[in-house]
PDB file of N, CA and C in Angstrom:
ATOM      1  N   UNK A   1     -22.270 -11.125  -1.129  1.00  0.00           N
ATOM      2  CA  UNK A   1     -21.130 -10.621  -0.391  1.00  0.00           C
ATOM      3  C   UNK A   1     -21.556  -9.369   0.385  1.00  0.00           C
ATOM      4  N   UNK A   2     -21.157  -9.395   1.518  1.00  0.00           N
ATOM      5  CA  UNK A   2     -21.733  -8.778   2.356  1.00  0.00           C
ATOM      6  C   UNK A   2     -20.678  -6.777   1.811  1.00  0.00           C
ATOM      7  N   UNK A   3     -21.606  -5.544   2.474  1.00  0.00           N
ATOM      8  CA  UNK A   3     -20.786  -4.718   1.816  1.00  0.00           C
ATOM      9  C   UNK A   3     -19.396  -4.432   2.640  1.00  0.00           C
ATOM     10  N   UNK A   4     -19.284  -4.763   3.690  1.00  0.00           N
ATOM     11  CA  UNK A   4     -17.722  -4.891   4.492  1.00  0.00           C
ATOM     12  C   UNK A   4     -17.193  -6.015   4.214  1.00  0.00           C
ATOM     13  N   UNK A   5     -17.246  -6.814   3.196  1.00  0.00           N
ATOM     14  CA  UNK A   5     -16.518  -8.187   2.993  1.00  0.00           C
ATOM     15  C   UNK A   5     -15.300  -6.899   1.054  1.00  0.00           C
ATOM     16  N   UNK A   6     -17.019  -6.403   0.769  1.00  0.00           N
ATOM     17  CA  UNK A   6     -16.831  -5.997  -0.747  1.00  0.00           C
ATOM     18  C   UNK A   6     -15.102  -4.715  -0.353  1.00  0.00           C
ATOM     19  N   UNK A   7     -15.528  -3.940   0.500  1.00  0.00           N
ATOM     20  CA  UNK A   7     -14.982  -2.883   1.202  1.00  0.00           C
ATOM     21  C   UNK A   7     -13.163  -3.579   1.225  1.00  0.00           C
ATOM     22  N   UNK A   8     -13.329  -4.183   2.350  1.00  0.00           N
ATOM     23  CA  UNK A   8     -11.957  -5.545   2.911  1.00  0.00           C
ATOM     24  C   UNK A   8     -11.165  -5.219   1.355  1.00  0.00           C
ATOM     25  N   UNK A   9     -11.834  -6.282   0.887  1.00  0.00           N
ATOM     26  CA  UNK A   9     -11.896  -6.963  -0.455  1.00  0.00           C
ATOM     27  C   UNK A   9     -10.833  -5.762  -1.102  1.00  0.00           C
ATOM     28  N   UNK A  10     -11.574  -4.467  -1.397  1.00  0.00           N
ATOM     29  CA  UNK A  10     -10.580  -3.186  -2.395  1.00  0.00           C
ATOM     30  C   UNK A  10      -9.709  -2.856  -1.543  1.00  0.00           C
ATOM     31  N   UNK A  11      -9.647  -2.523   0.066  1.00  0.00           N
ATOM     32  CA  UNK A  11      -8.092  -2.592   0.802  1.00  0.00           C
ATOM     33  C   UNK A  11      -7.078  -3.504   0.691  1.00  0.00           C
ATOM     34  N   UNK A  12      -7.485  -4.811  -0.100  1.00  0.00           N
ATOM     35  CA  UNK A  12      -6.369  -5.531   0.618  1.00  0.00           C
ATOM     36  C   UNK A  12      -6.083  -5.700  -1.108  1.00  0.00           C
ATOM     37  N   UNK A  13      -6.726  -5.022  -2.115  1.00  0.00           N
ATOM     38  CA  UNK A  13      -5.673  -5.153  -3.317  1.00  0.00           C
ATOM     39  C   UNK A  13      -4.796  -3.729  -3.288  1.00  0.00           C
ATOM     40  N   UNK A  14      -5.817  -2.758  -2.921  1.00  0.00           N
ATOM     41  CA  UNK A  14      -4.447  -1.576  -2.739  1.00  0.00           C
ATOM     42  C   UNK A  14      -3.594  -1.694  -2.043  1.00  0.00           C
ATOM     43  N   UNK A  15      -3.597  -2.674  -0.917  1.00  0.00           N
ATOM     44  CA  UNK A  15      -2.380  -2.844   0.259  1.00  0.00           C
ATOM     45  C   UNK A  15      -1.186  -3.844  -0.886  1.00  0.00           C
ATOM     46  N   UNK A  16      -1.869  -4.805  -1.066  1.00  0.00           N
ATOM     47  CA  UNK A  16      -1.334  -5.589  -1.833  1.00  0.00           C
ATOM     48  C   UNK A  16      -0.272  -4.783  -2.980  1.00  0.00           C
ATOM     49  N   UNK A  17      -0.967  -3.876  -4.177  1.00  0.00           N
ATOM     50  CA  UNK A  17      -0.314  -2.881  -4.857  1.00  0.00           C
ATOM     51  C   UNK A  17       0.840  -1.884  -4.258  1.00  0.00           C
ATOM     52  N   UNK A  18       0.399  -1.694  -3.483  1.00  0.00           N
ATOM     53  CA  UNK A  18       1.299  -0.475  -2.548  1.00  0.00           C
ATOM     54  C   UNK A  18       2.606  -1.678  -2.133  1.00  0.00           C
ATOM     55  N   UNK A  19       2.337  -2.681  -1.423  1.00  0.00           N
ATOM     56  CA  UNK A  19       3.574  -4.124  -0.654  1.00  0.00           C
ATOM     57  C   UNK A  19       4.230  -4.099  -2.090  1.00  0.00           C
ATOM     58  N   UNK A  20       3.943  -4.804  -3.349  1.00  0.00           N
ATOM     59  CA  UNK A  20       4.891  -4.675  -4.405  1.00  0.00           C
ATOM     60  C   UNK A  20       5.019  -3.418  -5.093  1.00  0.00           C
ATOM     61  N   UNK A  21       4.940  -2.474  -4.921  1.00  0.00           N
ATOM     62  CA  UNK A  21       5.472  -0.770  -5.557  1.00  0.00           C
ATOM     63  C   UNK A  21       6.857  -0.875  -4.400  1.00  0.00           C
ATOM     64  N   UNK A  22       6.047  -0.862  -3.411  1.00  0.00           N
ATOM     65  CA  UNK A  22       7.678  -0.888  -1.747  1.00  0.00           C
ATOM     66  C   UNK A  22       8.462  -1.976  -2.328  1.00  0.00           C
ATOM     67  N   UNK A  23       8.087  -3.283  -3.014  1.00  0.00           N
ATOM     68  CA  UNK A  23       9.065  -4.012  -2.866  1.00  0.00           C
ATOM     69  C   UNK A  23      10.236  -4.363  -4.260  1.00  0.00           C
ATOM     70  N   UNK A  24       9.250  -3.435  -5.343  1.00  0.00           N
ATOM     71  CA  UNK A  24       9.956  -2.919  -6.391  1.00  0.00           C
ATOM     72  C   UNK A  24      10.887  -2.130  -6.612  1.00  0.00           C
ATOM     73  N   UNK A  25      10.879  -0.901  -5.419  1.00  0.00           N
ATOM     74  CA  UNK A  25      11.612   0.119  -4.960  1.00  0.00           C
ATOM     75  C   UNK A  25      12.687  -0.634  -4.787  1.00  0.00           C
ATOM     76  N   UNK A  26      12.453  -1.669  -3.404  1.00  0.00           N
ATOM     77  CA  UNK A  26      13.242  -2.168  -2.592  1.00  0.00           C
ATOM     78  C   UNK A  26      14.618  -2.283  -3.194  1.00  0.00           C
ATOM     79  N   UNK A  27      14.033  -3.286  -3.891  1.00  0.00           N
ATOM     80  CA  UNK A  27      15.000  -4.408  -5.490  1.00  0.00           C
ATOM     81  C   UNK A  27      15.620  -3.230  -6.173  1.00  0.00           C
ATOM     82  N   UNK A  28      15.501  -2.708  -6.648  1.00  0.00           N
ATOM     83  CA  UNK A  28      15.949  -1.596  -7.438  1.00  0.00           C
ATOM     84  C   UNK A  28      17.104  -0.508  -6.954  1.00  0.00           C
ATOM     85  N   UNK A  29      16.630  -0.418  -5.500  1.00  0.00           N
ATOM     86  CA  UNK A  29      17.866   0.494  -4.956  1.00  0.00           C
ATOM     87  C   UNK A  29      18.817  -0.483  -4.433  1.00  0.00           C
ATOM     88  N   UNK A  30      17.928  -1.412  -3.689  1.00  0.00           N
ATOM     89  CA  UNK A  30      19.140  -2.375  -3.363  1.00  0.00           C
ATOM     90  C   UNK A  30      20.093  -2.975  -4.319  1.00  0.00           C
ATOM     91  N   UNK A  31      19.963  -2.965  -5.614  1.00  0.00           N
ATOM     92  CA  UNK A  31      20.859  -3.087  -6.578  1.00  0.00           C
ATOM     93  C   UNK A  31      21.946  -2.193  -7.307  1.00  0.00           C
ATOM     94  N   UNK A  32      20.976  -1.131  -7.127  1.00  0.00           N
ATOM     95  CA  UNK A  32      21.684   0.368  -7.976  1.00  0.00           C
ATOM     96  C   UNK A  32      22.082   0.782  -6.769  1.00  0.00           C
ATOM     97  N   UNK A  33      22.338   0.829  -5.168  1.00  0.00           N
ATOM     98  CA  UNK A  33      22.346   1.734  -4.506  1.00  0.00           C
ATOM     99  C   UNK A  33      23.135   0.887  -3.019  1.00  0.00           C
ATOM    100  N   UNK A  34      23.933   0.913  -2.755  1.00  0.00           N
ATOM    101  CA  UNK A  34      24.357   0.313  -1.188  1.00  0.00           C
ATOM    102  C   UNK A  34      23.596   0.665  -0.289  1.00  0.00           C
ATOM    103  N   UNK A  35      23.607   2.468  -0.375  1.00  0.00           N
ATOM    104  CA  UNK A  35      23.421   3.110   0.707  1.00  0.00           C
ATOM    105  C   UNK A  35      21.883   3.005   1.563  1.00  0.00           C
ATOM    106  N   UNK A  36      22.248   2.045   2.694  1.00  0.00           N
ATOM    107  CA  UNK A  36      21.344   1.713   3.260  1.00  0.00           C
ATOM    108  C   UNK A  36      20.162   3.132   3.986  1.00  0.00           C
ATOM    109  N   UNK A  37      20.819   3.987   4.197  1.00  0.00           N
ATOM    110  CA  UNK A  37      19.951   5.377   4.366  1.00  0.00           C
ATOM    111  C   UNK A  37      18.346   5.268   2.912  1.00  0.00           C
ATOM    112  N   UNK A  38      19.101   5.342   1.632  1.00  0.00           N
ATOM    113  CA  UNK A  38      17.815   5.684   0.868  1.00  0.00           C
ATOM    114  C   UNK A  38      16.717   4.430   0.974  1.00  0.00           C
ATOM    115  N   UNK A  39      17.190   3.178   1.343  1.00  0.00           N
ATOM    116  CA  UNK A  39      16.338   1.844   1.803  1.00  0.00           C
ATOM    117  C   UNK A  39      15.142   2.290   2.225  1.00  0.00           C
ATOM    118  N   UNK A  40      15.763   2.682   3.852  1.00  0.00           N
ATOM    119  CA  UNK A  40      15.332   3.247   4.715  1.00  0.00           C
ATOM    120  C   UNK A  40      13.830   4.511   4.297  1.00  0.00           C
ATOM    121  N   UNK A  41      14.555   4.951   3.697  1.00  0.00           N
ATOM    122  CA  UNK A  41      13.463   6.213   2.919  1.00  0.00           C
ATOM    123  C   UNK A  41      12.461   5.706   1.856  1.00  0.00           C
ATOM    124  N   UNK A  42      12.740   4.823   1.316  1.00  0.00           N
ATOM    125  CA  UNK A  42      11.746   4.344   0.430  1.00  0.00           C
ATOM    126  C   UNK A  42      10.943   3.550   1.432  1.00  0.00           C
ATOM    127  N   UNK A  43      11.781   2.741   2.645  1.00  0.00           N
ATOM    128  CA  UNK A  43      10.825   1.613   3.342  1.00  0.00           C
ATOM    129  C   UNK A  43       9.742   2.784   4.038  1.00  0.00           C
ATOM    130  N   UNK A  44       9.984   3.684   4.351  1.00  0.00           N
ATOM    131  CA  UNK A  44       9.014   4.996   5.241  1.00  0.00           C
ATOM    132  C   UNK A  44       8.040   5.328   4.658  1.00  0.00           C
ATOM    133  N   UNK A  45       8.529   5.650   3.135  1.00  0.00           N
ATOM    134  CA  UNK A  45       7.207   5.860   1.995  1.00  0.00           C
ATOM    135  C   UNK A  45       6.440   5.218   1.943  1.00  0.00           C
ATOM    136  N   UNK A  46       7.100   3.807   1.929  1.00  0.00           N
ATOM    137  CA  UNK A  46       5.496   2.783   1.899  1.00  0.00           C
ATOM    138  C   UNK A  46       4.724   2.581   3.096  1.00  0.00           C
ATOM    139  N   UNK A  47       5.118   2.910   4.410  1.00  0.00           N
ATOM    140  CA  UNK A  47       4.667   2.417   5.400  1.00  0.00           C
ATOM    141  C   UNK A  47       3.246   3.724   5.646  1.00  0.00           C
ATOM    142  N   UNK A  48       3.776   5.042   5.263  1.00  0.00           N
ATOM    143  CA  UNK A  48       3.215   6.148   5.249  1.00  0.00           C
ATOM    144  C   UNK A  48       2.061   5.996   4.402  1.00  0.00           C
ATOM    145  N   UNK A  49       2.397   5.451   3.131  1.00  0.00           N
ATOM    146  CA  UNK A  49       1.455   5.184   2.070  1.00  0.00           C
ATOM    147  C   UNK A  49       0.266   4.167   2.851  1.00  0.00           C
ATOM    148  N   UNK A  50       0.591   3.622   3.818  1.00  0.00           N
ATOM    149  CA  UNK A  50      -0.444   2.036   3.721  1.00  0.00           C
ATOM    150  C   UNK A  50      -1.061   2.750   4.863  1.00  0.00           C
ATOM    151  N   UNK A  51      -0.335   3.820   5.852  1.00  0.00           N
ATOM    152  CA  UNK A  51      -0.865   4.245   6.920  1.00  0.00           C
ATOM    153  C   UNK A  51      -1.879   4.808   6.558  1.00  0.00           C
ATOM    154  N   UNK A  52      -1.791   5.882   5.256  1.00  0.00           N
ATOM    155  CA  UNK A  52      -2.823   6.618   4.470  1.00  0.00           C
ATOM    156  C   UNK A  52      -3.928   6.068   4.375  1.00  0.00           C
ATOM    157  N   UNK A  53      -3.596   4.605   3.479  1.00  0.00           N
ATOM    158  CA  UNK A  53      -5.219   3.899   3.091  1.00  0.00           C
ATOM    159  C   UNK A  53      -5.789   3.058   4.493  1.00  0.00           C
ATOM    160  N   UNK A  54      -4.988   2.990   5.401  1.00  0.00           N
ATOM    161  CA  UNK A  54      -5.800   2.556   6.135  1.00  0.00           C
ATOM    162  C   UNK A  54      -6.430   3.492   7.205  1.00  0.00           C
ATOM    163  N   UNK A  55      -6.292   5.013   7.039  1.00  0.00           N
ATOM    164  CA  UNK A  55      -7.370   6.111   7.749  1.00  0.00           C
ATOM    165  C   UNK A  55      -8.151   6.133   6.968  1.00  0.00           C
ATOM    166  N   UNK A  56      -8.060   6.769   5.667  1.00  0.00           N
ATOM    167  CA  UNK A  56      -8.924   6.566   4.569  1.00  0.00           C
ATOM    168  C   UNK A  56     -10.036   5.960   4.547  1.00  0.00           C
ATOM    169  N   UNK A  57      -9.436   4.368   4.766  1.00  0.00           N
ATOM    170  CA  UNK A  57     -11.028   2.942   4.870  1.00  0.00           C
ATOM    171  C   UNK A  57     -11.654   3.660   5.978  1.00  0.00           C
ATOM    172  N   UNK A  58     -11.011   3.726   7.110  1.00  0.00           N
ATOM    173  CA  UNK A  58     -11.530   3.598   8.537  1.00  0.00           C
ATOM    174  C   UNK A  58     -12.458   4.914   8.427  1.00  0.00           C
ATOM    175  N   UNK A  59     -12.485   6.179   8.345  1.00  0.00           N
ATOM    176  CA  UNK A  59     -13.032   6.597   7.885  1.00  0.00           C
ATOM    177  C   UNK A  59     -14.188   7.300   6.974  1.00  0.00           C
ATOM    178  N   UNK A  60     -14.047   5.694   6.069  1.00  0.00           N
ATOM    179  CA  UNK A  60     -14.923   5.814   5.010  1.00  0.00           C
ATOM    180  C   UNK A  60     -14.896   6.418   3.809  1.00  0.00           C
ATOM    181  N   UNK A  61     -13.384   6.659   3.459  1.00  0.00           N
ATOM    182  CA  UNK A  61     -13.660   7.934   2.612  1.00  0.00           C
ATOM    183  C   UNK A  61     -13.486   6.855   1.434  1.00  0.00           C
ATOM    184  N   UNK A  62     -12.656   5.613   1.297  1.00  0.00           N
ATOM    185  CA  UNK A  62     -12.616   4.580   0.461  1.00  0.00           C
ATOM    186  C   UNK A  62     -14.150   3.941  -0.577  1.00  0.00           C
ATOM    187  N   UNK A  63     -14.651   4.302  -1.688  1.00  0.00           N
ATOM    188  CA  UNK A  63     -15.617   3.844  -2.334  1.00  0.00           C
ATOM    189  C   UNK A  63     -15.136   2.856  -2.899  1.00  0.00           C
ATOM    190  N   UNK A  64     -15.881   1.696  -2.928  1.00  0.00           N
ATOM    191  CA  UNK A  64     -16.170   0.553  -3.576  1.00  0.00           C
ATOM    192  C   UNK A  64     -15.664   0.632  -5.042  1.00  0.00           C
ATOM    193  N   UNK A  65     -14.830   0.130  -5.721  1.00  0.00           N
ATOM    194  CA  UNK A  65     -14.418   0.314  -7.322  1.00  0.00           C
ATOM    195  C   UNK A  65     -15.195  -0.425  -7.704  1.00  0.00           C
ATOM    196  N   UNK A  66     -15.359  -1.953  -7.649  1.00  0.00           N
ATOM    197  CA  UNK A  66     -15.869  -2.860  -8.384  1.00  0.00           C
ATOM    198  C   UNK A  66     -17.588  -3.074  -7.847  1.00  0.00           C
ATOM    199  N   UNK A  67     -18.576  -2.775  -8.250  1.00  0.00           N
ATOM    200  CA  UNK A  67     -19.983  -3.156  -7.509  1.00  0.00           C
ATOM    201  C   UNK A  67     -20.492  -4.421  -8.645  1.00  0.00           C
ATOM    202  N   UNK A  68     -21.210  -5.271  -7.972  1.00  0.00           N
ATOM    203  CA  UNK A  68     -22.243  -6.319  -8.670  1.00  0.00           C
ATOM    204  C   UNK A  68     -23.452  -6.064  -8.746  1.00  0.00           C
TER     205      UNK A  68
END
């Protein structure tokens, strides 16, 4: 595996982690909560969050967790 396949590979489980944390939120307020405003605020958090890891990769500052 090439080392930008390995790289990909750990973004797209933290993206993945981060999509269900947002979509756990989601469920949760949308149940406990009408008010479409705090939605809104949790949907920003995650978008901010994914914006994060993806300067991060680009960057380089992202190390490899899993090596073979």
């Amino acid at each position: 595996m090439s080392e930008y396949s390995q790289k990909k590979f750990v973004v797209d489980d933290e993206l993945m982690a981060a999509l269900q944390e947002l979509a756990n939120h989601l469920t949760s307020v949308a149940i406990n909560e009408p008010d479409y405003a705090v939605l809104i605020r949790y949907f920003s958090f995650g978008l901010n969050r994914l914006k994060s890891y993806r300067s991060q990769f680009e960057q380089g500052e992202k190390s490899l967790a899993i090596t073979y």
